[in-house]
C-alpha atoms as a PDB file:
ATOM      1  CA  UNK A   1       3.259  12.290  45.743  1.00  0.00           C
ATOM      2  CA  UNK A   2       4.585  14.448  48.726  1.00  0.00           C
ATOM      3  CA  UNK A   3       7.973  12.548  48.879  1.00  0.00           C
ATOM      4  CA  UNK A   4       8.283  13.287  44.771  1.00  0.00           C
ATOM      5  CA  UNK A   5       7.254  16.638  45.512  1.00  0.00           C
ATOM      6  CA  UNK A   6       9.427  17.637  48.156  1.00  0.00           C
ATOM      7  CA  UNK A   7      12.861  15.916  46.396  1.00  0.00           C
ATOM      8  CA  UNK A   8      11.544  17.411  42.979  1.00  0.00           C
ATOM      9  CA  UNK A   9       9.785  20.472  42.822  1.00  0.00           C
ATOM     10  CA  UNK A  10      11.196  22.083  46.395  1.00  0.00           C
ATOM     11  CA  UNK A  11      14.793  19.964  46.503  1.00  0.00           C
ATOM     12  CA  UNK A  12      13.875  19.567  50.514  1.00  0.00           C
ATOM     13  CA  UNK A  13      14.093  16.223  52.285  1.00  0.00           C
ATOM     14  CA  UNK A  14      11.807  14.101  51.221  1.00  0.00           C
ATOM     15  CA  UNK A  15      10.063  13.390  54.245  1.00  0.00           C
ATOM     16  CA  UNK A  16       9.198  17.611  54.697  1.00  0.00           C
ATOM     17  CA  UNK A  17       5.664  17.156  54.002  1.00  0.00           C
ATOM     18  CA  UNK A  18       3.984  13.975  55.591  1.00  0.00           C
ATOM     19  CA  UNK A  19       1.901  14.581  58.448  1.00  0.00           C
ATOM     20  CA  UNK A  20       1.875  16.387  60.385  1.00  0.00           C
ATOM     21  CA  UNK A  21       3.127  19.071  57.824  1.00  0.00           C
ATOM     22  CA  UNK A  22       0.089  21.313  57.398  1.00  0.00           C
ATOM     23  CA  UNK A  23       1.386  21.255  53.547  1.00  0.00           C
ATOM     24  CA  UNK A  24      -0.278  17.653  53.444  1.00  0.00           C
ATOM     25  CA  UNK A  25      -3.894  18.926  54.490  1.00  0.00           C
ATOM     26  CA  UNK A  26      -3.558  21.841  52.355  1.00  0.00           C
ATOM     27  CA  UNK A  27      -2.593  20.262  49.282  1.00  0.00           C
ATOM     28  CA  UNK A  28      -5.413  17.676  49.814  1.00  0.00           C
ATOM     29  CA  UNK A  29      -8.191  20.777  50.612  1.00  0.00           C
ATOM     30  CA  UNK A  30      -7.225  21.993  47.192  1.00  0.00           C
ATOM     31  CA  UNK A  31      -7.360  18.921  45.552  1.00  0.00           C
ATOM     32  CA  UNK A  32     -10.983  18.102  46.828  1.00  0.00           C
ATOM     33  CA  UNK A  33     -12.041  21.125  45.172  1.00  0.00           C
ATOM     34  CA  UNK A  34     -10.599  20.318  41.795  1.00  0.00           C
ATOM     35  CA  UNK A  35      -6.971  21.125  41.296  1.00  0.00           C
ATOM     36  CA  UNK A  36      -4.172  19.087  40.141  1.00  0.00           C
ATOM     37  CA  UNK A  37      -2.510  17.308  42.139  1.00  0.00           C
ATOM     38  CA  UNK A  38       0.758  19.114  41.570  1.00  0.00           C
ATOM     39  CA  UNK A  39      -0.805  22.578  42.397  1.00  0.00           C
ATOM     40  CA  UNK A  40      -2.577  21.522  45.166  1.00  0.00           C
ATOM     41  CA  UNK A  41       0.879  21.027  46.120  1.00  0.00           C
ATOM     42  CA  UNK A  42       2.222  24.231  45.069  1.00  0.00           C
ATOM     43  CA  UNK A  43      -0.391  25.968  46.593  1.00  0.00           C
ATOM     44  CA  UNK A  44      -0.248  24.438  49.826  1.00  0.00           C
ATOM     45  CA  UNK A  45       3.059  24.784  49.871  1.00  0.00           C
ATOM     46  CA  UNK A  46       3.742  28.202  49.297  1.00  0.00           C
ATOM     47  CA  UNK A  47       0.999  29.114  52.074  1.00  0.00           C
ATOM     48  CA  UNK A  48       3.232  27.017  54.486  1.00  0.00           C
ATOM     49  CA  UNK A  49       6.018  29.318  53.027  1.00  0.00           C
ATOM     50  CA  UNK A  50       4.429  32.380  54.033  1.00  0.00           C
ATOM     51  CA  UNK A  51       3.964  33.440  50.075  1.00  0.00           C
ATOM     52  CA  UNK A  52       0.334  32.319  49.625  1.00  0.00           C
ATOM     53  CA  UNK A  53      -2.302  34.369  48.381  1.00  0.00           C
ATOM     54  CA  UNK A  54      -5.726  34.790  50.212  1.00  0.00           C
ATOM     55  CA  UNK A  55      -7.362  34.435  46.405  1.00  0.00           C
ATOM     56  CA  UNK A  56      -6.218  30.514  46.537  1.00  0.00           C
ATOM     57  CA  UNK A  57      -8.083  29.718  49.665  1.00  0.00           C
ATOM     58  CA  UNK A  58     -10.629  32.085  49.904  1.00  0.00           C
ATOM     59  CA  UNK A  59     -13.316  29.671  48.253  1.00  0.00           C
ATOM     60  CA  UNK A  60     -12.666  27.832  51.754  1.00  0.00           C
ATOM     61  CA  UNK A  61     -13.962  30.341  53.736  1.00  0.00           C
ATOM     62  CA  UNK A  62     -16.698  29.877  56.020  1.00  0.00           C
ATOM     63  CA  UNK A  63     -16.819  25.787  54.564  1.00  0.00           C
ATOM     64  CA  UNK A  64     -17.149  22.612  57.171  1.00  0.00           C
ATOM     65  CA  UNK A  65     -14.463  20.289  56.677  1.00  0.00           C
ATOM     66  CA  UNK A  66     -14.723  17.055  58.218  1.00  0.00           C
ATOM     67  CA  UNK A  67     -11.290  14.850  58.786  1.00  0.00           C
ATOM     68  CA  UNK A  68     -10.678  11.101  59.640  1.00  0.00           C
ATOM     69  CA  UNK A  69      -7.965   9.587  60.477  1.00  0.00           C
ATOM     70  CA  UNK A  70      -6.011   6.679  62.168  1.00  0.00           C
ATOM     71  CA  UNK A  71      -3.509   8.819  63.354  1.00  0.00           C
ATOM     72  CA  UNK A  72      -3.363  11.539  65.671  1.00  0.00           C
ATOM     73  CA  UNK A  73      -0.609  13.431  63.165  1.00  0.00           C
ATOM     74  CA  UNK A  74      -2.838  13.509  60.766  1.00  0.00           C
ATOM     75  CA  UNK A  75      -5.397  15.264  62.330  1.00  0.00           C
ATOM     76  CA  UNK A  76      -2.663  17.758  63.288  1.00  0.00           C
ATOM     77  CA  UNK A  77      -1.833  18.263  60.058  1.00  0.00           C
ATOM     78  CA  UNK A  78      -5.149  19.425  59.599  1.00  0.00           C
ATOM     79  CA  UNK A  79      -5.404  21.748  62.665  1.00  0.00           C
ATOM     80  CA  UNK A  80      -2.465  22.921  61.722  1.00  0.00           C
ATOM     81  CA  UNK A  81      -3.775  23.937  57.858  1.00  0.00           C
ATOM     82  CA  UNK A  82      -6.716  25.566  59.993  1.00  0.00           C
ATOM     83  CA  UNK A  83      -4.552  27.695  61.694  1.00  0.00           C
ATOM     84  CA  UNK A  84      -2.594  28.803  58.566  1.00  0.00           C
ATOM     85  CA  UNK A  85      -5.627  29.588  56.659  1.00  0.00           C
ATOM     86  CA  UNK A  86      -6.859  31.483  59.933  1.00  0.00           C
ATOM     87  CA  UNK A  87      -3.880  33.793  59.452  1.00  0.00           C
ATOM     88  CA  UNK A  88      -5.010  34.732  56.083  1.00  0.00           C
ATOM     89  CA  UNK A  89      -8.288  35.013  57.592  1.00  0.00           C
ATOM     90  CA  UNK A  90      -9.910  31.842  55.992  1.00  0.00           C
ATOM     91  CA  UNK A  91     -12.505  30.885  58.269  1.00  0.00           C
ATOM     92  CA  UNK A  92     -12.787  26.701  58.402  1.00  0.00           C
ATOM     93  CA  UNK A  93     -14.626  24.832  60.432  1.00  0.00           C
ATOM     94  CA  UNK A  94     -12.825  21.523  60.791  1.00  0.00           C
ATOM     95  CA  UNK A  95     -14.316  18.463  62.330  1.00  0.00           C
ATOM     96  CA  UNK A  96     -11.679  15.940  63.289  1.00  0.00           C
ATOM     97  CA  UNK A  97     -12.943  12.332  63.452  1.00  0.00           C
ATOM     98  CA  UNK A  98     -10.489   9.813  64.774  1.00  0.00           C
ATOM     99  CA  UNK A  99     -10.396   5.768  63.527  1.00  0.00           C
ATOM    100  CA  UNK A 100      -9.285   3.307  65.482  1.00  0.00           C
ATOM    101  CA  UNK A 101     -10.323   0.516  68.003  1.00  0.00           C
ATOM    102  CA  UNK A 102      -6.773  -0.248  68.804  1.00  0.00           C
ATOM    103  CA  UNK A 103      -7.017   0.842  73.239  1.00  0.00           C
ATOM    104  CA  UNK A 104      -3.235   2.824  72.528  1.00  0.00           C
ATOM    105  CA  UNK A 105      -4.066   4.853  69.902  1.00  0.00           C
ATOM    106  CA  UNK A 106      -7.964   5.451  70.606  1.00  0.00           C
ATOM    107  CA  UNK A 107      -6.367   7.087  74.128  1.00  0.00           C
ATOM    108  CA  UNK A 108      -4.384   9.122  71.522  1.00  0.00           C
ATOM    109  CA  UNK A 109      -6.747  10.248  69.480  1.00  0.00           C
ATOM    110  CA  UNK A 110      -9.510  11.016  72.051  1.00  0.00           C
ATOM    111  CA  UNK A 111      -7.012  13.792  72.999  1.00  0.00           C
ATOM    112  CA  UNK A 112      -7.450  15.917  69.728  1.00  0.00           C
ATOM    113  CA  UNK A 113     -10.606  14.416  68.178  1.00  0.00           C
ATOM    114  CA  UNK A 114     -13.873  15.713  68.092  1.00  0.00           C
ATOM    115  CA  UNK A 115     -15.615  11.656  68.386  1.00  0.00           C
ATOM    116  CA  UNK A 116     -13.481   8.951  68.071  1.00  0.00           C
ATOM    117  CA  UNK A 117     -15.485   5.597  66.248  1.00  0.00           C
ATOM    118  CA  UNK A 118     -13.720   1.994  66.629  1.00  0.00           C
ATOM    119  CA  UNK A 119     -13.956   2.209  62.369  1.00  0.00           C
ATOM    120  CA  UNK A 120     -15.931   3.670  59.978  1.00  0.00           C
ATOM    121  CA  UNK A 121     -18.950   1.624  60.604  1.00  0.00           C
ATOM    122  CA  UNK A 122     -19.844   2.738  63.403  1.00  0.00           C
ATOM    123  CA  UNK A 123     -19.573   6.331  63.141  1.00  0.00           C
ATOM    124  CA  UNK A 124     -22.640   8.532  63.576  1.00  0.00           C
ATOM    125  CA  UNK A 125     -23.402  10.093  60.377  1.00  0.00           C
ATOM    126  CA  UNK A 126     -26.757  11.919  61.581  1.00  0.00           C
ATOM    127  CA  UNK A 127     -24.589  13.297  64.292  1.00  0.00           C
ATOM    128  CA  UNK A 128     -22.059  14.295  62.493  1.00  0.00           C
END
Protein backbone atom coordinates (compact mmCIF):
# COMPACT_ATOMS: atom_id res chain seq x y z
CA UNK A 1 0.00 0.00 0.00
CA UNK A 2 2.85 2.60 0.66
CA UNK A 3 4.82 1.57 -2.54
CA UNK A 4 1.22 2.10 -4.61
CA UNK A 5 0.85 5.15 -2.76
CA UNK A 6 3.98 6.81 -3.21
CA UNK A 7 4.25 5.85 -7.31
CA UNK A 8 0.41 6.77 -7.52
CA UNK A 9 -1.02 9.30 -5.52
CA UNK A 10 2.48 11.43 -4.76
CA UNK A 11 4.53 10.24 -8.19
CA UNK A 12 7.72 9.89 -5.58
CA UNK A 13 9.93 6.81 -5.54
CA UNK A 14 8.33 4.14 -4.45
CA UNK A 15 10.33 3.23 -1.65
CA UNK A 16 9.63 7.14 0.08
CA UNK A 17 7.52 5.81 2.71
CA UNK A 18 8.70 2.43 4.34
CA UNK A 19 10.18 2.70 7.59
CA UNK A 20 11.57 4.56 8.86
CA UNK A 21 9.43 7.30 7.06
CA UNK A 22 7.32 8.72 9.88
CA UNK A 23 4.52 8.73 6.93
CA UNK A 24 4.29 4.84 7.66
CA UNK A 25 3.38 5.27 11.51
CA UNK A 26 1.17 8.04 10.74
CA UNK A 27 -0.84 6.55 8.17
CA UNK A 28 -1.20 3.41 10.38
CA UNK A 29 -2.25 5.80 13.72
CA UNK A 30 -5.03 6.99 11.49
CA UNK A 31 -6.02 3.88 10.27
CA UNK A 32 -6.38 2.30 13.85
CA UNK A 33 -8.81 4.87 14.53
CA UNK A 34 -11.00 4.22 11.54
CA UNK A 35 -9.95 5.84 8.33
CA UNK A 36 -9.38 4.46 5.00
CA UNK A 37 -6.58 3.26 4.18
CA UNK A 38 -5.93 5.75 1.42
CA UNK A 39 -6.48 8.79 3.79
CA UNK A 40 -4.66 7.52 6.44
CA UNK A 41 -2.19 7.92 3.82
CA UNK A 42 -3.05 11.28 2.75
CA UNK A 43 -3.17 12.44 6.03
CA UNK A 44 -0.01 11.19 7.16
CA UNK A 45 1.45 12.32 4.39
CA UNK A 46 0.68 15.76 4.15
CA UNK A 47 1.74 16.16 8.00
CA UNK A 48 5.21 14.82 6.83
CA UNK A 49 4.79 17.62 4.16
CA UNK A 50 4.45 20.27 6.56
CA UNK A 51 0.59 20.94 5.28
CA UNK A 52 -1.24 18.96 8.00
CA UNK A 53 -3.86 20.23 10.05
CA UNK A 54 -3.85 19.94 13.95
CA UNK A 55 -7.86 18.96 13.50
CA UNK A 56 -6.58 15.45 11.86
CA UNK A 57 -4.53 14.43 14.80
CA UNK A 58 -5.85 16.13 17.54
CA UNK A 59 -8.10 13.04 18.64
CA UNK A 60 -4.43 11.64 19.40
CA UNK A 61 -3.68 13.88 21.91
CA UNK A 62 -2.82 12.93 25.26
CA UNK A 63 -3.47 8.84 23.94
CA UNK A 64 -0.79 5.85 24.88
CA UNK A 65 0.36 4.21 21.90
CA UNK A 66 2.14 1.11 22.27
CA UNK A 67 4.54 -0.17 19.18
CA UNK A 68 6.19 -3.60 18.37
CA UNK A 69 8.39 -4.37 16.15
CA UNK A 70 11.24 -6.61 14.74
CA UNK A 71 13.04 -3.87 13.53
CA UNK A 72 14.69 -1.05 14.99
CA UNK A 73 13.40 1.28 11.78
CA UNK A 74 10.28 0.67 12.58
CA UNK A 75 10.22 1.86 15.84
CA UNK A 76 11.86 4.99 14.39
CA UNK A 77 9.31 5.47 12.24
CA UNK A 78 7.23 5.78 15.10
CA UNK A 79 9.42 8.16 17.19
CA UNK A 80 9.71 9.94 14.42
CA UNK A 81 5.56 10.37 13.91
CA UNK A 82 5.85 11.38 17.75
CA UNK A 83 7.96 14.07 17.07
CA UNK A 84 5.90 15.41 14.11
CA UNK A 85 2.73 15.33 15.96
CA UNK A 86 4.75 17.08 18.92
CA UNK A 87 5.27 20.00 16.54
CA UNK A 88 1.64 20.43 16.10
CA UNK A 89 1.46 20.01 19.69
CA UNK A 90 -0.14 16.45 19.75
CA UNK A 91 0.86 15.05 22.89
CA UNK A 92 1.55 10.93 22.44
CA UNK A 93 2.83 8.81 24.64
CA UNK A 94 4.50 6.06 22.66
CA UNK A 95 5.70 2.83 24.12
CA UNK A 96 8.14 1.08 21.84
CA UNK A 97 8.32 -2.71 22.35
CA UNK A 98 11.00 -4.48 20.40
CA UNK A 99 10.63 -8.46 19.00
CA UNK A 100 13.25 -10.45 18.51
CA UNK A 101 15.47 -13.25 20.09
CA UNK A 102 17.89 -13.09 17.27
CA UNK A 103 21.49 -11.81 19.78
CA UNK A 104 22.23 -9.03 16.54
CA UNK A 105 19.21 -7.43 16.38
CA UNK A 106 17.99 -7.74 20.19
CA UNK A 107 21.52 -5.55 20.77
CA UNK A 108 19.78 -3.27 18.20
CA UNK A 109 16.74 -2.87 19.48
CA UNK A 110 17.64 -2.62 23.21
CA UNK A 111 19.12 0.72 22.01
CA UNK A 112 15.69 2.47 21.23
CA UNK A 113 13.17 0.16 22.95
CA UNK A 114 11.42 0.64 25.96
CA UNK A 115 11.58 -3.69 26.86
CA UNK A 116 12.71 -5.82 24.38
CA UNK A 117 10.77 -9.67 24.64
CA UNK A 118 12.50 -12.71 22.64
CA UNK A 119 8.61 -12.83 20.87
CA UNK A 120 5.39 -12.04 21.71
CA UNK A 121 4.93 -14.70 24.24
CA UNK A 122 6.80 -13.66 26.53
CA UNK A 123 6.09 -10.13 26.83
CA UNK A 124 4.74 -8.70 30.08
CA UNK A 125 1.33 -7.57 29.51
CA UNK A 126 0.58 -6.53 33.30
CA UNK A 127 3.70 -4.50 32.96
CA UNK A 128 3.08 -3.05 30.11
Amino acid sequence: MLVWFAGTRCKLPDHTFMKLNPVHALALLQMCWGEPAENGLKLGNDLWRGEGNRRDWVKFNKSQVTIFEDAVKGLQSGKAAQTLLASENVDIDFQLIGISNNPIKKRELEKIADHVYPDTNQVDWVAL
